[in-house]
N, C-alpha and C. Protein backbone atom coordinates (compact mmCIF):
# COMPACT_ATOMS: atom_id res chain seq x y z
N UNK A 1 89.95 28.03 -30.08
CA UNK A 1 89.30 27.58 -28.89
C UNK A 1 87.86 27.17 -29.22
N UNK A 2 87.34 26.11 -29.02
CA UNK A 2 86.12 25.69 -28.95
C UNK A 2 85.33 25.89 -27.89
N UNK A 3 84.29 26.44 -28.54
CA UNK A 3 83.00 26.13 -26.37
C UNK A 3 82.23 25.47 -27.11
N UNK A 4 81.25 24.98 -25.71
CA UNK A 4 80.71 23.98 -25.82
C UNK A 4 79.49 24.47 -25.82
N UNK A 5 78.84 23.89 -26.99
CA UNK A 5 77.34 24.79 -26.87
C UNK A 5 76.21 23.27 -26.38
N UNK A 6 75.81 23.88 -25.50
CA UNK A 6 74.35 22.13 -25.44
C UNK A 6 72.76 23.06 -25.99
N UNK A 7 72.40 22.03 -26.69
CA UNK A 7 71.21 22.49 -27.38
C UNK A 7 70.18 21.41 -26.89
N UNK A 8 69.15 21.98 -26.59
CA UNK A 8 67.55 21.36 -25.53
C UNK A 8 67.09 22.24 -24.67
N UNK A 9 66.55 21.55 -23.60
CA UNK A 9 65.59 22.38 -22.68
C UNK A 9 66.51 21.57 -21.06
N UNK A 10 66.38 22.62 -20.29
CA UNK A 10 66.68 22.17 -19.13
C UNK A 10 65.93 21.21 -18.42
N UNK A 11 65.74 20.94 -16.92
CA UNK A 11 65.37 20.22 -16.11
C UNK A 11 63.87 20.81 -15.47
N UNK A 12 64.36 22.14 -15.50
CA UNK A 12 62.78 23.01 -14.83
C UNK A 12 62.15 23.24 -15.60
N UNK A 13 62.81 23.94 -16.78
CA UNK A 13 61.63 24.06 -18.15
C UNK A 13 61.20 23.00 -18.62
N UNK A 14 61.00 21.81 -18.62
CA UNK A 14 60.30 20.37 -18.76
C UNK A 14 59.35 20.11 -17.76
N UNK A 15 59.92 20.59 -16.37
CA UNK A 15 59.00 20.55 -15.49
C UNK A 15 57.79 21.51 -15.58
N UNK A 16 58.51 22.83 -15.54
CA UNK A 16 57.51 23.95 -15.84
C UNK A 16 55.88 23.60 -17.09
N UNK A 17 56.68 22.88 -18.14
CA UNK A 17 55.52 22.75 -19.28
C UNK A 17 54.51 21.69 -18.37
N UNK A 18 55.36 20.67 -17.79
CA UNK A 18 54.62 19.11 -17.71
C UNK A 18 53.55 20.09 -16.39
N UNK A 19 54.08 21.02 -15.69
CA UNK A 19 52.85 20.98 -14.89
C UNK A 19 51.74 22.36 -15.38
N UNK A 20 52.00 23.06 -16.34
CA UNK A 20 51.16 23.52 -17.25
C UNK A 20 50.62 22.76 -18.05
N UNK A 21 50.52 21.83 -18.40
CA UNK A 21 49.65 20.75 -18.89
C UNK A 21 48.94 20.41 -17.85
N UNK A 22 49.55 19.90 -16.48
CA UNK A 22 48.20 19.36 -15.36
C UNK A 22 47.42 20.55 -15.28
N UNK A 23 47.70 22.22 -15.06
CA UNK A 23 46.96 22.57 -14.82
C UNK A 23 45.98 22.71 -15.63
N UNK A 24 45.88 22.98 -17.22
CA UNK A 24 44.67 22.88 -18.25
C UNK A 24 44.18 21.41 -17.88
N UNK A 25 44.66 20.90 -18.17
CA UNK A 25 43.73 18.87 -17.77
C UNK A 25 43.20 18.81 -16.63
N UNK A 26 43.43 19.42 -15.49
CA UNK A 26 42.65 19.83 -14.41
C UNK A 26 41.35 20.49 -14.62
N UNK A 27 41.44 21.39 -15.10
CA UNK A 27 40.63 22.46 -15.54
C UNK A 27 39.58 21.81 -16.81
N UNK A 28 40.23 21.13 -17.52
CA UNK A 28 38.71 20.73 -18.86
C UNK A 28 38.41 19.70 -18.34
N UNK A 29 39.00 18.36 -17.37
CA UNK A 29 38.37 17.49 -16.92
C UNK A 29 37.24 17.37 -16.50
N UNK A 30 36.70 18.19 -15.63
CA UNK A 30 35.48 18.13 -15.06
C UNK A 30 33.93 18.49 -16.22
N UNK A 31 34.61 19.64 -16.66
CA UNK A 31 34.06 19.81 -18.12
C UNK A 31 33.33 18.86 -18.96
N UNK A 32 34.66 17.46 -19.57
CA UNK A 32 34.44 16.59 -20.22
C UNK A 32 33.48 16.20 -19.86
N UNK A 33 33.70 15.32 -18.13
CA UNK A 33 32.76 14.05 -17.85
C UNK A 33 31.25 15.41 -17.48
N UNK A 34 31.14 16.37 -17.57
CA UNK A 34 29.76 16.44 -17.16
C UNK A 34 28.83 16.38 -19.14
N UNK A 35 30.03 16.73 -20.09
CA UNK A 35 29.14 16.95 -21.26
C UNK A 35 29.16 15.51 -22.07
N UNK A 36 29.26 14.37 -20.89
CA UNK A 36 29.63 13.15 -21.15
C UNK A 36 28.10 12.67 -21.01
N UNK A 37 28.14 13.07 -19.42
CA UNK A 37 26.86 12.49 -18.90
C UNK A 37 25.67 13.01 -19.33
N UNK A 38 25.72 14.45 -19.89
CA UNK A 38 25.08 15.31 -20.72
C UNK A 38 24.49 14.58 -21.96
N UNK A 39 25.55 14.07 -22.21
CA UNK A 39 25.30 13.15 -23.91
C UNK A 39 24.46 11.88 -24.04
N UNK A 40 25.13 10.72 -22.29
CA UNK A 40 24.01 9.51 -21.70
C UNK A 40 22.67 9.77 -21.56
N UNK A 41 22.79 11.25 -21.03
CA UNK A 41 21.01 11.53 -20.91
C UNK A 41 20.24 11.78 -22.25
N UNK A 42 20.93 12.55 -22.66
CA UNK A 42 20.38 12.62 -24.06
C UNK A 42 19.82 11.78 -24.88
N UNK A 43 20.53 10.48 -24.77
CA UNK A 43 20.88 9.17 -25.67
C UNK A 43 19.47 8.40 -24.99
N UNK A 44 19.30 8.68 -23.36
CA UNK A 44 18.17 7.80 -22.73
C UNK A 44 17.03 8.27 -23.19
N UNK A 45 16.88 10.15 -22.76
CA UNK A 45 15.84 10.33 -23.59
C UNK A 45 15.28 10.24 -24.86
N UNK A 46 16.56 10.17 -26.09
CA UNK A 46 16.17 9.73 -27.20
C UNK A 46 15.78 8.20 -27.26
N UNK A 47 15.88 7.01 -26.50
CA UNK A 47 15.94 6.28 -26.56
C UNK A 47 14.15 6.15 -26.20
N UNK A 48 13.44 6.74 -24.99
CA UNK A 48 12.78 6.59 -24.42
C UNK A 48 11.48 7.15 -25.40
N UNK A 49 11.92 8.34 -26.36
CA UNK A 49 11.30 8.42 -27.42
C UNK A 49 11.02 7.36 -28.89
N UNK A 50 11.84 6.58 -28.81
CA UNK A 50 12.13 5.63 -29.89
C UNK A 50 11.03 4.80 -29.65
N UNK A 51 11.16 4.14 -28.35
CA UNK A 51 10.31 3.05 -27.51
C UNK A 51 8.58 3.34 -27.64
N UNK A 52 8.59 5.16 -27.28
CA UNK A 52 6.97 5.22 -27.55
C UNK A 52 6.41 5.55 -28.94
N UNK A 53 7.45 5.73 -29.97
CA UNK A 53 7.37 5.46 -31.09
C UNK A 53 7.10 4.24 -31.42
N UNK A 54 7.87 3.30 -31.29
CA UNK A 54 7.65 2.09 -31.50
C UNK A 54 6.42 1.52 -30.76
N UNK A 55 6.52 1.72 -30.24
CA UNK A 55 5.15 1.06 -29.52
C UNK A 55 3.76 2.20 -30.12
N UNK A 56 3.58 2.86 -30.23
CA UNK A 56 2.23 3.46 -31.49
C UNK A 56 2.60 2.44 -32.55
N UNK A 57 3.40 2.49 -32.85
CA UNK A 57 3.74 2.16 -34.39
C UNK A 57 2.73 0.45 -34.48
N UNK A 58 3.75 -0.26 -33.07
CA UNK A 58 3.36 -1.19 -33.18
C UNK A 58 1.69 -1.65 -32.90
N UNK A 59 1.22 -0.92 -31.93
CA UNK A 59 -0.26 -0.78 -31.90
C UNK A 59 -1.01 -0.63 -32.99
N UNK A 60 -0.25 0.14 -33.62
CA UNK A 60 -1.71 0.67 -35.53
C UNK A 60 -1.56 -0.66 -36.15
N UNK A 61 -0.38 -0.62 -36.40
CA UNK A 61 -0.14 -1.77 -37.34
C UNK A 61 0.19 -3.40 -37.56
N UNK A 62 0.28 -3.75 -35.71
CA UNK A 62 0.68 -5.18 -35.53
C UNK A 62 -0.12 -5.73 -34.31
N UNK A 63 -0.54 -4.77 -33.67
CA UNK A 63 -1.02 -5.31 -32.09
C UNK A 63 -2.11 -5.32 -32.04
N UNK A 64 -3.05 -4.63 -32.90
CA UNK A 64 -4.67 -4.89 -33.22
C UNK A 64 -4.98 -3.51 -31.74
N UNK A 65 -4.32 -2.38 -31.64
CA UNK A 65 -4.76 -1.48 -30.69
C UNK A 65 -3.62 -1.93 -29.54
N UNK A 66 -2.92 -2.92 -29.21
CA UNK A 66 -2.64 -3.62 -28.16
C UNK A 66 -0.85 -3.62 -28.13
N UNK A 67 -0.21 -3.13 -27.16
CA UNK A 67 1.07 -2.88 -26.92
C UNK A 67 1.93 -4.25 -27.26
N UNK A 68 3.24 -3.94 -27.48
CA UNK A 68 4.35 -5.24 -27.03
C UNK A 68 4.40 -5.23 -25.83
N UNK A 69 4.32 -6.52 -24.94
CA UNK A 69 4.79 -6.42 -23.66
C UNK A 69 6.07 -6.89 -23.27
N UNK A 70 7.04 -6.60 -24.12
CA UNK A 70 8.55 -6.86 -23.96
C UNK A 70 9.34 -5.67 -25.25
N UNK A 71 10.72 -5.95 -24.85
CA UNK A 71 11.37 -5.33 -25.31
C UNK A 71 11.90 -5.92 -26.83
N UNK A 72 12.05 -7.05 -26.31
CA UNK A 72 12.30 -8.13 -26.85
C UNK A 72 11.36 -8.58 -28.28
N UNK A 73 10.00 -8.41 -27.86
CA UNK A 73 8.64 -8.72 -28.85
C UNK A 73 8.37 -7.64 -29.52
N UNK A 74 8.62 -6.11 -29.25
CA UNK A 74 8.43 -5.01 -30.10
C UNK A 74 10.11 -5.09 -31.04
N UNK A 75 11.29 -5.65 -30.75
CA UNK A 75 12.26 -5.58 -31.57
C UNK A 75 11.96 -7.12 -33.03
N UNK A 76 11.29 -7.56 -32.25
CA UNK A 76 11.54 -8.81 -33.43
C UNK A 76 10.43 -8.32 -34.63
N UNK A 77 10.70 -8.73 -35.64
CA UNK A 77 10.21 -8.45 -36.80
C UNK A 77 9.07 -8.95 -37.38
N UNK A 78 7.79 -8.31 -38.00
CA UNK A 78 6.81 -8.68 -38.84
C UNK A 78 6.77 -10.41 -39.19
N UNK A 79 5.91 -11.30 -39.02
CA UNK A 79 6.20 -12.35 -40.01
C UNK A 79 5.49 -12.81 -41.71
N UNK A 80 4.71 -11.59 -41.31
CA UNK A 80 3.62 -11.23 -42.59
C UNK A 80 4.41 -10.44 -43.06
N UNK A 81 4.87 -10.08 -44.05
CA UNK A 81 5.31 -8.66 -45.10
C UNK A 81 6.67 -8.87 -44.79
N UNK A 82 7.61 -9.42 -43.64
CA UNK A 82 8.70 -8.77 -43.28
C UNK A 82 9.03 -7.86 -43.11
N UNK A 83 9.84 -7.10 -42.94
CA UNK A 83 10.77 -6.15 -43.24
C UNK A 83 11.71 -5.98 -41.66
N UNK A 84 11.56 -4.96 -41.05
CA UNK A 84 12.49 -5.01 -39.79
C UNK A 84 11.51 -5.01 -38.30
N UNK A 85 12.06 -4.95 -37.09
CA UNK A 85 11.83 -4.72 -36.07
C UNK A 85 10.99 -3.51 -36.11
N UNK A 86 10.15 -3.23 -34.95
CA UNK A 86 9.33 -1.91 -34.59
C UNK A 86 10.60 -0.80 -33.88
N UNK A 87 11.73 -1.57 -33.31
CA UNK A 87 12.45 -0.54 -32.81
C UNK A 87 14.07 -1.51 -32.81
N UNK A 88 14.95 -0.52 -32.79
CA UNK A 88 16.38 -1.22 -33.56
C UNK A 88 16.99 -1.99 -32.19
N UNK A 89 18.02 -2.60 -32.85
CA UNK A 89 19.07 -3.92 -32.49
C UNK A 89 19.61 -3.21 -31.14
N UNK A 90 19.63 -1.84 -30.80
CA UNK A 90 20.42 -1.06 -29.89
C UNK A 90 19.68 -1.37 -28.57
N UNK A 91 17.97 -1.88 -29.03
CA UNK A 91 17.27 -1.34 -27.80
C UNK A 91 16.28 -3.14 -28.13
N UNK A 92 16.32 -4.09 -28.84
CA UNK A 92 15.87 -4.92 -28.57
C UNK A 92 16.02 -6.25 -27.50
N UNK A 93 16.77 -6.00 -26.64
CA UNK A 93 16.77 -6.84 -25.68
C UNK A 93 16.52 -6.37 -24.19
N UNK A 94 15.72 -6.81 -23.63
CA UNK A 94 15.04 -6.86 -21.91
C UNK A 94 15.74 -7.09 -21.36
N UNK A 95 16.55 -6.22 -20.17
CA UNK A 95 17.00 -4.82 -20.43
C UNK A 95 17.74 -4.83 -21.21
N UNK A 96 17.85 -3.43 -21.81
CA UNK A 96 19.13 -3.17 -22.94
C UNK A 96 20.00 -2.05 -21.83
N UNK A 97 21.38 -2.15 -22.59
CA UNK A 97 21.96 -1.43 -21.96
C UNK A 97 22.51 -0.10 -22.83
N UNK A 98 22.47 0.74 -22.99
CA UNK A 98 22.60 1.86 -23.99
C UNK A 98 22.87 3.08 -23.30
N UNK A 99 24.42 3.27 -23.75
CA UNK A 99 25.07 4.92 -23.56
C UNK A 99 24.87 5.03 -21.72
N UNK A 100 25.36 3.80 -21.28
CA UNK A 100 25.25 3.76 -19.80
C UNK A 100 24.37 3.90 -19.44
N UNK A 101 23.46 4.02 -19.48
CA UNK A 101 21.71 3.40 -18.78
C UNK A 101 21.31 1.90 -19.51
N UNK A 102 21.08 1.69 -18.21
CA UNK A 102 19.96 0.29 -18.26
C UNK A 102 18.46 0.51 -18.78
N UNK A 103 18.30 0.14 -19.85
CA UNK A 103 16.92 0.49 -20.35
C UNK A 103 15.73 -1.01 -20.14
N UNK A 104 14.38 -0.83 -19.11
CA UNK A 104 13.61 -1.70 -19.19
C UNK A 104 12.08 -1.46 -19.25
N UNK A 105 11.62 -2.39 -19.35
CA UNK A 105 9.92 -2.60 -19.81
C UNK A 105 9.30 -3.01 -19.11
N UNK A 106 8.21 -3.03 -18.44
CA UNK A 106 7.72 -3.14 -17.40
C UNK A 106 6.08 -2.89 -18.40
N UNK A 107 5.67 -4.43 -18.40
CA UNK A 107 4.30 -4.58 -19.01
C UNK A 107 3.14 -4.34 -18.09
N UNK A 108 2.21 -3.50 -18.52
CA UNK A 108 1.14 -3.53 -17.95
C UNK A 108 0.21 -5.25 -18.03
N UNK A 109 -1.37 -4.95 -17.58
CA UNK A 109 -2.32 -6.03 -17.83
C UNK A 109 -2.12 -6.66 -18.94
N UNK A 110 -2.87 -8.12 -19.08
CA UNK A 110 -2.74 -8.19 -20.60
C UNK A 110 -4.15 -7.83 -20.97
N UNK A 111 -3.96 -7.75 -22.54
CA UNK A 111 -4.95 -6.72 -23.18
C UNK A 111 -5.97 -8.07 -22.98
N UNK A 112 -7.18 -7.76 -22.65
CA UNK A 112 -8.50 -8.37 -22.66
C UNK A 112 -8.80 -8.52 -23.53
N UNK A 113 -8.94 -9.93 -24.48
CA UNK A 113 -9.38 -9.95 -26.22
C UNK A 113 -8.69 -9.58 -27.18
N UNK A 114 -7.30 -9.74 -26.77
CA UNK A 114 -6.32 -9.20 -27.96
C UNK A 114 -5.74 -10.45 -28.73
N UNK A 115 -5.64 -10.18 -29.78
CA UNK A 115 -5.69 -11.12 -30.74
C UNK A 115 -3.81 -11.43 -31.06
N UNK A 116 -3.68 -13.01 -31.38
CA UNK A 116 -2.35 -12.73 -31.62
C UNK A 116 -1.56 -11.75 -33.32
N UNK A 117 -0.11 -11.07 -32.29
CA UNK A 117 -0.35 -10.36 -33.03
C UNK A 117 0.88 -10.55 -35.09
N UNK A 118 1.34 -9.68 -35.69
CA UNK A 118 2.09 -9.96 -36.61
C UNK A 118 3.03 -10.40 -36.41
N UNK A 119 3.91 -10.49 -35.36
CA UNK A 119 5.20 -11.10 -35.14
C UNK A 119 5.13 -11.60 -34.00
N UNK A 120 4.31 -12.73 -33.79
CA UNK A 120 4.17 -13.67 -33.08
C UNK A 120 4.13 -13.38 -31.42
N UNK A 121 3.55 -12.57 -30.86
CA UNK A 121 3.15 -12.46 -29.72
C UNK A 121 1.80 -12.99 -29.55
N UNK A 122 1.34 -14.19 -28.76
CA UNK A 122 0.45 -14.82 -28.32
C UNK A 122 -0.96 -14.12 -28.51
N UNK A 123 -1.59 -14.86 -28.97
CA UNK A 123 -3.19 -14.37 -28.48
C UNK A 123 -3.36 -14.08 -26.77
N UNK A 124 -4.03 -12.72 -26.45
CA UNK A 124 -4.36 -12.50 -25.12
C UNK A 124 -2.68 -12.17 -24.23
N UNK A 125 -1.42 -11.94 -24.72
CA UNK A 125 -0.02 -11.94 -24.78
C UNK A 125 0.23 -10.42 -24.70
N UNK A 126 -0.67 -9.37 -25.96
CA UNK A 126 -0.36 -7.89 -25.76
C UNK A 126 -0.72 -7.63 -24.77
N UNK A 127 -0.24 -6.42 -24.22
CA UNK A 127 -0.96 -5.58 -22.89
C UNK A 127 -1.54 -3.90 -23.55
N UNK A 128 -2.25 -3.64 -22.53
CA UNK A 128 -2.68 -2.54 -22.93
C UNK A 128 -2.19 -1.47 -22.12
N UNK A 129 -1.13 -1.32 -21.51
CA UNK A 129 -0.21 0.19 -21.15
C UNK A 129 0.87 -0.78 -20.53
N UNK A 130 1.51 -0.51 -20.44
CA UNK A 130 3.42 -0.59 -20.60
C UNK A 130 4.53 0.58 -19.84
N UNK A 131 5.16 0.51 -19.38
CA UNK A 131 6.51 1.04 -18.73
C UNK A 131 7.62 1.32 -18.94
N UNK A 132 8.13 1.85 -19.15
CA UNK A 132 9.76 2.15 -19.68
C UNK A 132 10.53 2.62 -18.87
N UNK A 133 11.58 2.32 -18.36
CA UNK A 133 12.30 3.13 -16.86
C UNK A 133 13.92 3.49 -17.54
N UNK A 134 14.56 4.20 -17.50
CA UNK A 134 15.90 4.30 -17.93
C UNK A 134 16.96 5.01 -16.51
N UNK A 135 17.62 3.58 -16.10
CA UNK A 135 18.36 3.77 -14.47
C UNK A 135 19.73 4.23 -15.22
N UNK A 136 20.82 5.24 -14.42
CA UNK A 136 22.58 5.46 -15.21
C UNK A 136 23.03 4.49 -14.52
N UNK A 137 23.96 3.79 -15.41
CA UNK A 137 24.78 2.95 -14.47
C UNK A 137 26.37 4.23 -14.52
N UNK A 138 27.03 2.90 -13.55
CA UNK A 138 27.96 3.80 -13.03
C UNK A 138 28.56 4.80 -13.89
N UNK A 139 28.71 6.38 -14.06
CA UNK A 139 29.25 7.37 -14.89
C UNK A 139 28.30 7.71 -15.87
N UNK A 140 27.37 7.15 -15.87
CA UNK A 140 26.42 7.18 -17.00
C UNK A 140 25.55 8.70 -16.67
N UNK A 141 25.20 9.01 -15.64
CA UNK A 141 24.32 10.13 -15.66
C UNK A 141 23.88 10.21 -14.27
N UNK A 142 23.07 11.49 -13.73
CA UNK A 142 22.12 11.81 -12.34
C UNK A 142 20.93 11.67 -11.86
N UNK A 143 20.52 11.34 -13.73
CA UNK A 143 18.55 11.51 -13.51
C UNK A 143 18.39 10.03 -14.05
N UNK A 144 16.93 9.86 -13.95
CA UNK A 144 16.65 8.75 -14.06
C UNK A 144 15.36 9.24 -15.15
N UNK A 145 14.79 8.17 -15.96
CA UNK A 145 13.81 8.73 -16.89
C UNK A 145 12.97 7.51 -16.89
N UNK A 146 11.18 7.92 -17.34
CA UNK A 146 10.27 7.16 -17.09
C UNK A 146 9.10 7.60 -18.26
N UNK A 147 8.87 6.25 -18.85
CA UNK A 147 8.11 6.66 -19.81
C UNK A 147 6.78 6.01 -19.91
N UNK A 148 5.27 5.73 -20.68
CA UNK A 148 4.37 4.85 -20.64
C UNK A 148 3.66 5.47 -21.95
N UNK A 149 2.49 4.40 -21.81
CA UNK A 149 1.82 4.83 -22.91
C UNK A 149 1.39 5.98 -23.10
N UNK A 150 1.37 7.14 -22.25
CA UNK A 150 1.11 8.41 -22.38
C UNK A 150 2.02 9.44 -23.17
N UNK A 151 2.84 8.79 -23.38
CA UNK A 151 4.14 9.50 -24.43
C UNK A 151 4.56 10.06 -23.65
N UNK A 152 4.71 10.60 -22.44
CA UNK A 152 5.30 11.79 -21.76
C UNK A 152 6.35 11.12 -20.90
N UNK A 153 7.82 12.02 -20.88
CA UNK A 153 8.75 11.12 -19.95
C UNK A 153 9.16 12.07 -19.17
N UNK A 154 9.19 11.07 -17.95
CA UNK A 154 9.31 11.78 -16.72
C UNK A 154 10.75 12.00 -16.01
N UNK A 155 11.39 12.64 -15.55
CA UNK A 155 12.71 12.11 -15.07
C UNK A 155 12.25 12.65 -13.65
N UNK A 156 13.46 12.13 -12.78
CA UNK A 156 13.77 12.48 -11.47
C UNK A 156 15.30 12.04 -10.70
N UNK A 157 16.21 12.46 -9.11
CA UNK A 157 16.97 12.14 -9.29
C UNK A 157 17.44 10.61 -8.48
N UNK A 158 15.83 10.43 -7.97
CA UNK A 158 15.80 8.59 -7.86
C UNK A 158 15.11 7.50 -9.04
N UNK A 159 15.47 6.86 -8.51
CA UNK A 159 14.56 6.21 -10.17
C UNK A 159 13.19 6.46 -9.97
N UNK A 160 12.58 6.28 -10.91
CA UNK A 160 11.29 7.19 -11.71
C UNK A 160 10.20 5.57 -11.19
N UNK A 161 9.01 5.78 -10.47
CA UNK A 161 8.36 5.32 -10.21
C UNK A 161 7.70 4.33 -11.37
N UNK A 162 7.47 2.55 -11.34
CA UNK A 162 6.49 2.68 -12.34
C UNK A 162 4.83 2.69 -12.35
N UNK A 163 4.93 3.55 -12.98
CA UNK A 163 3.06 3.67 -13.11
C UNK A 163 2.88 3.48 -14.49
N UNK A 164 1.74 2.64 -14.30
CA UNK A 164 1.13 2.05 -15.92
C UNK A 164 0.02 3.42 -16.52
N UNK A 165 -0.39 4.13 -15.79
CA UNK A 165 -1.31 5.22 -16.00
C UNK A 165 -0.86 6.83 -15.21
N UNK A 166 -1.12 7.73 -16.04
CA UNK A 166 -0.62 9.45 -15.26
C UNK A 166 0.96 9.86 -15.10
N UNK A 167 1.28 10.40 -13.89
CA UNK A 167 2.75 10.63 -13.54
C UNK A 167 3.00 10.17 -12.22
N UNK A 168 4.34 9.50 -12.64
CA UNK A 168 4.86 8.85 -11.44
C UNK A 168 5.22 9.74 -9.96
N UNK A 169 4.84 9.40 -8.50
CA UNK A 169 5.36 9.80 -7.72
C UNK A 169 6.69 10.74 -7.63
N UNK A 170 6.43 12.29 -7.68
CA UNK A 170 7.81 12.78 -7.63
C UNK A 170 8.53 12.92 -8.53
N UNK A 171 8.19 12.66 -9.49
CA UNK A 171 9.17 12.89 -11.08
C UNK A 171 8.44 14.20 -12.17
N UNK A 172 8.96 14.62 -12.54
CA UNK A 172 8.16 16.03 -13.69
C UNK A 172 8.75 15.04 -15.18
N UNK A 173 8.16 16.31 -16.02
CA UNK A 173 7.69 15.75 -16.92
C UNK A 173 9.01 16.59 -17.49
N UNK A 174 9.65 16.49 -18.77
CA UNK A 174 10.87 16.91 -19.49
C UNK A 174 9.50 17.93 -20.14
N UNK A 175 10.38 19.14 -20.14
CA UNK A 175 10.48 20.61 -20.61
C UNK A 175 10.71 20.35 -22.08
């Protein structure tokens, strides 16, 4: 006599696993997207540090004391000596868009008596204090971040005021 043996998994035990899987994916989802947006902010504030790097940088050594007043004019490169941009390919275009924030520049005055400078920004063209704002686009993040020639960046959870001088309306300064 033969029986019949069936070898697998039933109908409920397939079900049973598939909705023990929703419930962990339920559960780390929320997780993910916050150490997501965790990571956008991160990326803005590093970004927002790059920018006032670059811009010292570019003041000692290209602007005669005197800022880029674009994003655009601190990325393009030396035409004396060569070598690269004051700040990289990620962040040289007005606005850039990076790790879901919109990153922009917002030029102060122009510098009074500023001379043109190494990579071709106009005579009387630099400014002398500058703006940096970093807005999340959609999924990107909660805060908003604000930077200037003072090196200090500000966040808040509307966008960050621009002020060419001090701290913006309502925003603190990153801890």
């Amino acid at each position: 006599m033969r029986t019949n043996t069936n070898k697998g998994f039933t109908l409920i035990e397939l079900l049973i696993v598939v909705a023990i899987i929703g419930i962990i994916a339920a559960i780390a989802v929320p997780g993910l997207l916050r150490a997501r947006m965790s990571g956008n902010e991160a990326s803005a504030i590093g970004s927002m540090r790059a920018i006032n790097s670059s811009q010292s940088t570019y003041a000692a050594s290209c602007g005669s004391g005197f800022y880029a007043p674009t994003l655009v004019s601190l990325g393009t490169a030396p035409t004396v000596g060569g070598g690269d941009g004051f700040v990289g390919t990620d962040l040289n275009t007005d606005p850039s868009v990076k790790s879901s924030y919109t990153i922009a520049m917002t030029a102060g005055a122009a510098g009074a008596g500023a001379p043109a400078s190494c990579n071709g920004v106009a005579a009387g063209a630099s400014v002398s204090t500058y703006f940096v704002g970093a807005a999340p686009t959609s999924g990107g993040g909660v805060r908003f971040f604000g930077t200037n020639q003072g090196g200090t960046i500000y966040h808040n959870t509307a966008a960050v005021a621009v002020t060419q001088n001090g701290a913006p309306a309502g925003s603190n300064p990153l801890q």
